[in-house]
C-alpha atoms as a PDB file:
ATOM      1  CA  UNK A   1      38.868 -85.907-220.424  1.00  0.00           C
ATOM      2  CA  UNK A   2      39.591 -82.510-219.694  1.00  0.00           C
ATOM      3  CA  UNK A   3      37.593 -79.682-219.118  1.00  0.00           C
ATOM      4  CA  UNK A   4      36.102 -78.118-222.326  1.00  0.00           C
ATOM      5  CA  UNK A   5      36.648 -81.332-224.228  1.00  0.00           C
ATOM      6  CA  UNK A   6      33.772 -83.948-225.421  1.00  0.00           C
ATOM      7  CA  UNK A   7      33.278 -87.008-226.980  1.00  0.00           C
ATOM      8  CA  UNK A   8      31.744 -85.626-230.337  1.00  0.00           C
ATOM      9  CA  UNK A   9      28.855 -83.828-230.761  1.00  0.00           C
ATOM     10  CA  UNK A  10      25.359 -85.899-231.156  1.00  0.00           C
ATOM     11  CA  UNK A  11      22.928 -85.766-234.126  1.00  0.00           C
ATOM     12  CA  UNK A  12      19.109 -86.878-234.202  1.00  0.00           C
ATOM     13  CA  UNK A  13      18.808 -88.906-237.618  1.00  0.00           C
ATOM     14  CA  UNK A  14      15.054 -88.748-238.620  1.00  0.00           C
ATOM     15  CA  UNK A  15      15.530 -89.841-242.052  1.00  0.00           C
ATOM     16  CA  UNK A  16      14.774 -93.804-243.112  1.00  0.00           C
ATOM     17  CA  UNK A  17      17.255 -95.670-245.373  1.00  0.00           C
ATOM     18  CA  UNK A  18      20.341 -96.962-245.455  1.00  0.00           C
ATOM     19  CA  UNK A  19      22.970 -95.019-243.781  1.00  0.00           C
ATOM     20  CA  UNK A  20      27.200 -95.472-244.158  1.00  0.00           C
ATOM     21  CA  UNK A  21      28.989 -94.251-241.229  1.00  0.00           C
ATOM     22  CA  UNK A  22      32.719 -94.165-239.286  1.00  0.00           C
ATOM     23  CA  UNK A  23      33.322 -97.091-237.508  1.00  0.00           C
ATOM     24  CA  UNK A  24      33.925 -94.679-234.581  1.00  0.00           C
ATOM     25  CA  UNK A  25      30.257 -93.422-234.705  1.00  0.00           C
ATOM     26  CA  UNK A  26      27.647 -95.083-232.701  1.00  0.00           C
ATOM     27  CA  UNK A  27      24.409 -95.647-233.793  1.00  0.00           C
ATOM     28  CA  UNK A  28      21.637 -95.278-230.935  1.00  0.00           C
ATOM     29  CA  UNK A  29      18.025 -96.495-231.742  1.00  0.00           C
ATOM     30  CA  UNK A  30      16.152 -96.208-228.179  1.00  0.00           C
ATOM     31  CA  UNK A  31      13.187 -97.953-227.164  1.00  0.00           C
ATOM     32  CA  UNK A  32      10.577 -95.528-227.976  1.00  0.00           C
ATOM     33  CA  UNK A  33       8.532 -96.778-225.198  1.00  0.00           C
ATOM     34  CA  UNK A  34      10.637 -95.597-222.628  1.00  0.00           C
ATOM     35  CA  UNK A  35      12.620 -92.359-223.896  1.00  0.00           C
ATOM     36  CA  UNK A  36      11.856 -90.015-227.140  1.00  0.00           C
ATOM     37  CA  UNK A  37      15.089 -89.812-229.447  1.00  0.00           C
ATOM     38  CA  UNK A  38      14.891 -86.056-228.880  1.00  0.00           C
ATOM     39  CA  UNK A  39      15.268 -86.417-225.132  1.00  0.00           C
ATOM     40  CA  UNK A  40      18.145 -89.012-225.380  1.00  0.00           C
ATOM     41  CA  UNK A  41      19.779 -86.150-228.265  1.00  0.00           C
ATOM     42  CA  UNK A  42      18.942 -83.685-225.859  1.00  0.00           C
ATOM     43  CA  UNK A  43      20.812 -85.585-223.082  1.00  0.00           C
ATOM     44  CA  UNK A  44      23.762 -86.556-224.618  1.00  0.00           C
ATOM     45  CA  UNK A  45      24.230 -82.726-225.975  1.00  0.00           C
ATOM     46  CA  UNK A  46      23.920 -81.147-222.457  1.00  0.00           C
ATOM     47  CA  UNK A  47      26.888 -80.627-219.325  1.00  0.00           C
ATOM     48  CA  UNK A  48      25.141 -83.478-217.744  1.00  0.00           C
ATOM     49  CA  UNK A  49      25.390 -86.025-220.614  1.00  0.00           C
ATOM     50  CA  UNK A  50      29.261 -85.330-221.451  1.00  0.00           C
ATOM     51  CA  UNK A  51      29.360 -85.920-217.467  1.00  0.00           C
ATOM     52  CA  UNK A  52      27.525 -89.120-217.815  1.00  0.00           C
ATOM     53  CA  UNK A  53      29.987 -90.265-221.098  1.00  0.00           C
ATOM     54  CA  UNK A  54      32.884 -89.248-219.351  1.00  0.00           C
ATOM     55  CA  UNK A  55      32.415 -91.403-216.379  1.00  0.00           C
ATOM     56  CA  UNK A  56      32.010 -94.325-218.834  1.00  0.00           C
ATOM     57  CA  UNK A  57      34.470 -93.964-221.184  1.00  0.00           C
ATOM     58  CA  UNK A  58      38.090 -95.590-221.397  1.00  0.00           C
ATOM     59  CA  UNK A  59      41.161 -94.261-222.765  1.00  0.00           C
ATOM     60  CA  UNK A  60      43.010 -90.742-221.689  1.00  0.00           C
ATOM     61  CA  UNK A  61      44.373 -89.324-225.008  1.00  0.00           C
ATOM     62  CA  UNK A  62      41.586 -90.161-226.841  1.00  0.00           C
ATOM     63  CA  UNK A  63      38.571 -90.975-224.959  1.00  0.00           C
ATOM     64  CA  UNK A  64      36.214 -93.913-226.311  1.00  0.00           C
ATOM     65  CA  UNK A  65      32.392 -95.064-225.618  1.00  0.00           C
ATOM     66  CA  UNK A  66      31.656 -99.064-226.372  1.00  0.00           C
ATOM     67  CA  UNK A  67      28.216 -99.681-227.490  1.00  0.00           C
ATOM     68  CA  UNK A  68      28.149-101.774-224.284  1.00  0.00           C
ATOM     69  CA  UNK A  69      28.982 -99.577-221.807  1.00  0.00           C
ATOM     70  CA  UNK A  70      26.213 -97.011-223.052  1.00  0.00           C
ATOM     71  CA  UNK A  71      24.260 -99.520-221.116  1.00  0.00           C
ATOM     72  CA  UNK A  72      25.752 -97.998-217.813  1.00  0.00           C
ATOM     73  CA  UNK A  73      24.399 -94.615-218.708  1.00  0.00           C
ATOM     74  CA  UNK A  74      23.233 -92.883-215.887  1.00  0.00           C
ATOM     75  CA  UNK A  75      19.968 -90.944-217.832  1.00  0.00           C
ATOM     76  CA  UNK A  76      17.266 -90.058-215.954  1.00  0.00           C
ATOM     77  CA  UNK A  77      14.054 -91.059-217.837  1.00  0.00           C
ATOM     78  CA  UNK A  78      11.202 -88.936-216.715  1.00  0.00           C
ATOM     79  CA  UNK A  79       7.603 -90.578-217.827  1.00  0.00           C
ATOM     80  CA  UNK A  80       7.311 -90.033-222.120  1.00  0.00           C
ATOM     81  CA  UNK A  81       5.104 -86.619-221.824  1.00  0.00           C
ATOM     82  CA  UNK A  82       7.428 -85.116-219.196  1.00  0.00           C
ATOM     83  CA  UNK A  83      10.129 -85.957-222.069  1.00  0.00           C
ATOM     84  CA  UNK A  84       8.053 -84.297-224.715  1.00  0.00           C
ATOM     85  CA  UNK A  85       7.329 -81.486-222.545  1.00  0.00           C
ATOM     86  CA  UNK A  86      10.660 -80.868-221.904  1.00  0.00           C
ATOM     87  CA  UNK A  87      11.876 -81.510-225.649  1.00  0.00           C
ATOM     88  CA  UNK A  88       9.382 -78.575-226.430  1.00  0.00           C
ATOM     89  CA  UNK A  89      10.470 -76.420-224.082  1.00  0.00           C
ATOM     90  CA  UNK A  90      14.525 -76.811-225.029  1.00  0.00           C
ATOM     91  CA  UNK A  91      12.891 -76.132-228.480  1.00  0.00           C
ATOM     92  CA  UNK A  92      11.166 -73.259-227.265  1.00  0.00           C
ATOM     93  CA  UNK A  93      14.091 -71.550-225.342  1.00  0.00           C
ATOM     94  CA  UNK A  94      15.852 -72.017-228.594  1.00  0.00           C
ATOM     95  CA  UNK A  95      13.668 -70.082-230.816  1.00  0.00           C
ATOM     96  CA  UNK A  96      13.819 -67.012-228.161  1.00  0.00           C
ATOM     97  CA  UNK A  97      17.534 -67.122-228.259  1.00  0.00           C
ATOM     98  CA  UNK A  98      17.752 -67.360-232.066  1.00  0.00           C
ATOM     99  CA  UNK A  99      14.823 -64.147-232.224  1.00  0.00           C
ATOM    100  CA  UNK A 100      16.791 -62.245-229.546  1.00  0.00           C
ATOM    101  CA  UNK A 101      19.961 -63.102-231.583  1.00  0.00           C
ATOM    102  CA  UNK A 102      18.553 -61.606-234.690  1.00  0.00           C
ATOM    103  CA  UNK A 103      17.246 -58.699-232.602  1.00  0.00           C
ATOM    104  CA  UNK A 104      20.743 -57.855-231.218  1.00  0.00           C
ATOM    105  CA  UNK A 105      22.425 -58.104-234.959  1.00  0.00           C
ATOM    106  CA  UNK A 106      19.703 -55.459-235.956  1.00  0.00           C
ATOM    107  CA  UNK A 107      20.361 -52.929-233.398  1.00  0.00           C
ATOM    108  CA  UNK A 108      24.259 -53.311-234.142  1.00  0.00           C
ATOM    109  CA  UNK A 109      23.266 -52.375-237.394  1.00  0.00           C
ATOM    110  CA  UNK A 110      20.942 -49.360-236.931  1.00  0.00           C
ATOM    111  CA  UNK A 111      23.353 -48.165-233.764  1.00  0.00           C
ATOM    112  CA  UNK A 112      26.076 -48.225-236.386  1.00  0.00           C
ATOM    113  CA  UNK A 113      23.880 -46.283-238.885  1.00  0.00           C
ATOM    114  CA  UNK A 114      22.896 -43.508-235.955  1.00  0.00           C
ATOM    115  CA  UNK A 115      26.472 -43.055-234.505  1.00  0.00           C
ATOM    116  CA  UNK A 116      27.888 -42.713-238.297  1.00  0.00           C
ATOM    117  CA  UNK A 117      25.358 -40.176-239.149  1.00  0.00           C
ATOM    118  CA  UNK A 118      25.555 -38.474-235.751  1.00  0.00           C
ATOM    119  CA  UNK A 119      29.293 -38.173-236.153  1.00  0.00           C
ATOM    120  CA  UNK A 120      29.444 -37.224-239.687  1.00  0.00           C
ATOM    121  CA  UNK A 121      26.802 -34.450-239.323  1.00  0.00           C
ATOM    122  CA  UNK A 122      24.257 -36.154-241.446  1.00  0.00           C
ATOM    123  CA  UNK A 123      21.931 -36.885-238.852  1.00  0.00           C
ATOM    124  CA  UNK A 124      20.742 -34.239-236.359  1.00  0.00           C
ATOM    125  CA  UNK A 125      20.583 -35.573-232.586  1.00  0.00           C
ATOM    126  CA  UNK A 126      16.978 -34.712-231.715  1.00  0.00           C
ATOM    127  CA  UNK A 127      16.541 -31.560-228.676  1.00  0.00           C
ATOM    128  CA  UNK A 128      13.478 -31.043-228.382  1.00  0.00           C
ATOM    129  CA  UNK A 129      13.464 -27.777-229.574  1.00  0.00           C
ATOM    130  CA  UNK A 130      12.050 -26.707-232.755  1.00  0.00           C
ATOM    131  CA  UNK A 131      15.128 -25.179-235.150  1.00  0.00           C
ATOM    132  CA  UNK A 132      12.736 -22.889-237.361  1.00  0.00           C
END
């Protein structure tokens, strides 16, 4: 693989049912026991679990995972509440990025709105000093 590229992106299925899928898609159901499906999603979604896929997958043009060789995985598995905790905090860092996000659209718009009205004359810059 080369830089930048990845195996596909990963997706935590909550839903029950029956489920049709690409034969290229793998289908991971972990022991709960020993990792939380959020932590393995987590995982496989971060710089460290493309590294970990790379180093077991075969082909060069188009890179491919068995279901057997996910076996190899090198994943470090923390004990079940360290997973949780650090599930919640991924989750938390994500909400402060999406609110800071939101926050930096907004004062686009309103520094947009104040260098319009500045510039077109139809907003005063404020001195200090009283104009009466």
């Amino acid at each position: 693989m080369r830089k930048g590229e990845s195996l596909g992106a990963t997706s935590e299925v909550t839903a029950e049912g029956d489920f049709a899928y690409s034969d290229d898609l793998i289908r991971l159901a972990p022991d709960v026991q020993r990792v939380l499906p959020s932590f393995l999603q987590a995982f496989l979604a971060s710089r460290a679990g493309a590294r970990a896929l790379q180093a077991i997958s075969t082909g060069r043009s188009i890179p491919r995972i068995s279901p057997r060789d996910l076996g190899h995985l090198d994943l470090w598995l923390p004990p079940l509440s360290v997973q949780a905790h650090i599930v919640e905090s991924i989750g938390q860092i994500g909400e402060l990025r999406s609110v800071a996000s939101d926050f930096h659209q907004s004062l686009d718009r309103y520094a947009d709105v104040f260098r319009e009205g500045l510039i077109s004359g139809s907003l005063r810059p404020f001195t200090g000093r009283s104009h009466g």
